[in-house]
Protein backbone atom coordinates (compact mmCIF):
# COMPACT_ATOMS: atom_id res chain seq x y z
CA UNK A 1 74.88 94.29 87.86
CA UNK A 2 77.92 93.90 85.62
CA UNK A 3 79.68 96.71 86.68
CA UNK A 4 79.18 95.97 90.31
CA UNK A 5 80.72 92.15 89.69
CA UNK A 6 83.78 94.05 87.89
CA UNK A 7 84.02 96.54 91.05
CA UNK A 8 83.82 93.23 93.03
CA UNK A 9 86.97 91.10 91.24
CA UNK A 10 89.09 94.65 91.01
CA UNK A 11 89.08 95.12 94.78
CA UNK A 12 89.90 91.22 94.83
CA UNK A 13 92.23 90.88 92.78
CA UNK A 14 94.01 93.95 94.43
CA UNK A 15 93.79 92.86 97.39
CA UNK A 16 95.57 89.34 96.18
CA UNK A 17 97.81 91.58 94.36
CA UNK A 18 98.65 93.39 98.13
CA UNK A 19 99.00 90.26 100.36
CA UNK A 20 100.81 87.82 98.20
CA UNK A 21 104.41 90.04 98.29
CA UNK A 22 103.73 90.53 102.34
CA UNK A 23 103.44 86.90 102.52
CA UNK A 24 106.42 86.16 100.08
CA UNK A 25 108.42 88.76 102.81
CA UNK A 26 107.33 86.52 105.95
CA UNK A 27 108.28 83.53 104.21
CA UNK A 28 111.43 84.92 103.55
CA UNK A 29 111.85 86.59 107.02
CA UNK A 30 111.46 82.95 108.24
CA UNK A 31 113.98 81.37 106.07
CA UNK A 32 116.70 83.89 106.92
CA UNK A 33 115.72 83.46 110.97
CA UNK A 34 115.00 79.49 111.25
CA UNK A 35 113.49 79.58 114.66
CA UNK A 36 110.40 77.64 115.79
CA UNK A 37 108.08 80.58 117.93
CA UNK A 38 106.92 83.17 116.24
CA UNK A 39 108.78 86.58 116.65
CA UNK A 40 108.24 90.63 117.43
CA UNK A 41 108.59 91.39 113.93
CA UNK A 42 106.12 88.77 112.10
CA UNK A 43 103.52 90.08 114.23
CA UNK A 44 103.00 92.78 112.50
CA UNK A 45 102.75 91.09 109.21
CA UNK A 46 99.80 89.51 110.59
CA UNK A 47 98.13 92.77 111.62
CA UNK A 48 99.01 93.84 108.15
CA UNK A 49 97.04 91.10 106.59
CA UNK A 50 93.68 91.90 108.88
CA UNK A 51 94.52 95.21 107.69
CA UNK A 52 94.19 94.24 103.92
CA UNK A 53 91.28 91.66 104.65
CA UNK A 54 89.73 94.75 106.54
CA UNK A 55 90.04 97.17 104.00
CA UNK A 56 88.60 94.53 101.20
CA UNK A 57 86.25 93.52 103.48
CA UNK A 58 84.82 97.24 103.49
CA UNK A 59 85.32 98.13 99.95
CA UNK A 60 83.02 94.99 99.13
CA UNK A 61 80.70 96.12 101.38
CA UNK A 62 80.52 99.94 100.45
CA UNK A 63 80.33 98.37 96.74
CA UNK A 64 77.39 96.01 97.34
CA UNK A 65 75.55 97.10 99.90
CA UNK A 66 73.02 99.36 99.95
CA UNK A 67 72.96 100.30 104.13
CA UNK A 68 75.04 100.08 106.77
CA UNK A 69 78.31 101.30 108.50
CA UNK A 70 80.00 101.88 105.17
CA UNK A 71 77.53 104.16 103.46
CA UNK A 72 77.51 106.93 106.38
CA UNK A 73 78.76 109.95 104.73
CA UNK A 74 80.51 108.20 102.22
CA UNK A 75 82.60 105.56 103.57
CA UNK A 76 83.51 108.14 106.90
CA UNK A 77 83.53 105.33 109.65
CA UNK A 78 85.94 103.45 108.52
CA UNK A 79 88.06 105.97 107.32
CA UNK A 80 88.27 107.47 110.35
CA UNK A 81 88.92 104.59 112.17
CA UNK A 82 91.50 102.84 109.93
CA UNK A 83 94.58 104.58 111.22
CA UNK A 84 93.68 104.60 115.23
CA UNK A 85 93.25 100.83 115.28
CA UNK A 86 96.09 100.53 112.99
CA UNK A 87 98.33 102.10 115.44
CA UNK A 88 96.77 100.55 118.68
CA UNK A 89 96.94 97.27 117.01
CA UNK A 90 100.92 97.67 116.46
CA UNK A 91 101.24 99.29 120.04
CA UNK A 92 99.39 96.50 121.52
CA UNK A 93 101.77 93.98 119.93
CA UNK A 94 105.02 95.93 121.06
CA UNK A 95 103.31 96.26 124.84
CA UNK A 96 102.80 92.85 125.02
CA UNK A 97 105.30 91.54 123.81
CA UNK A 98 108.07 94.12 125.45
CA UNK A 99 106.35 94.00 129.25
């Protein structure tokens, strides 16, 4: 049980380590631009931080749980499906928000 609570905090505190410098950059990003409405670019920070949440999200869940999604084939599911919504995510934003 202590080795799963270890797993547990390392894929938290990496995933703290991952999203505080992208939300450091939009901060930043904001300062430099000084509008009100959000813009193109800061949307993709915030499909990068569902990305992060996502992949801690499943790396807690391959970790602790015993069925499901994430324990088909070791983790294969979400694997395979990382990159596609990754990529339909950011062209969704840019179709959007160009047409």
């Amino acid at each position: 049980m202590l080795i799963l609570l270890h797993a547990v905090l390392e894929v938290l505190r990496a995933s703290v380590t991952l999203l505080f410098p992208a939300l450091v950059a939009q901060v930043n990003l904001r300062s430099k631009i000084g509008g009100n409405e959000i813009i193109y670019i800061e949307y993709f920070y915030f499909i990068l931080y569902v990305a992060i949440l996502g992949v801690s999200a499943n790396a807690l869940t391959f970790t602790l749980a015993a069925r499901g999604v994430s324990q088909v084939r070791d983790n294969l599911i979400p694997k395979l499906l990382f990159w596609p919504l990754l990529l339909s995510a950011c062209f969704a934003v840019t179709f959007v928000f160009l047409y």
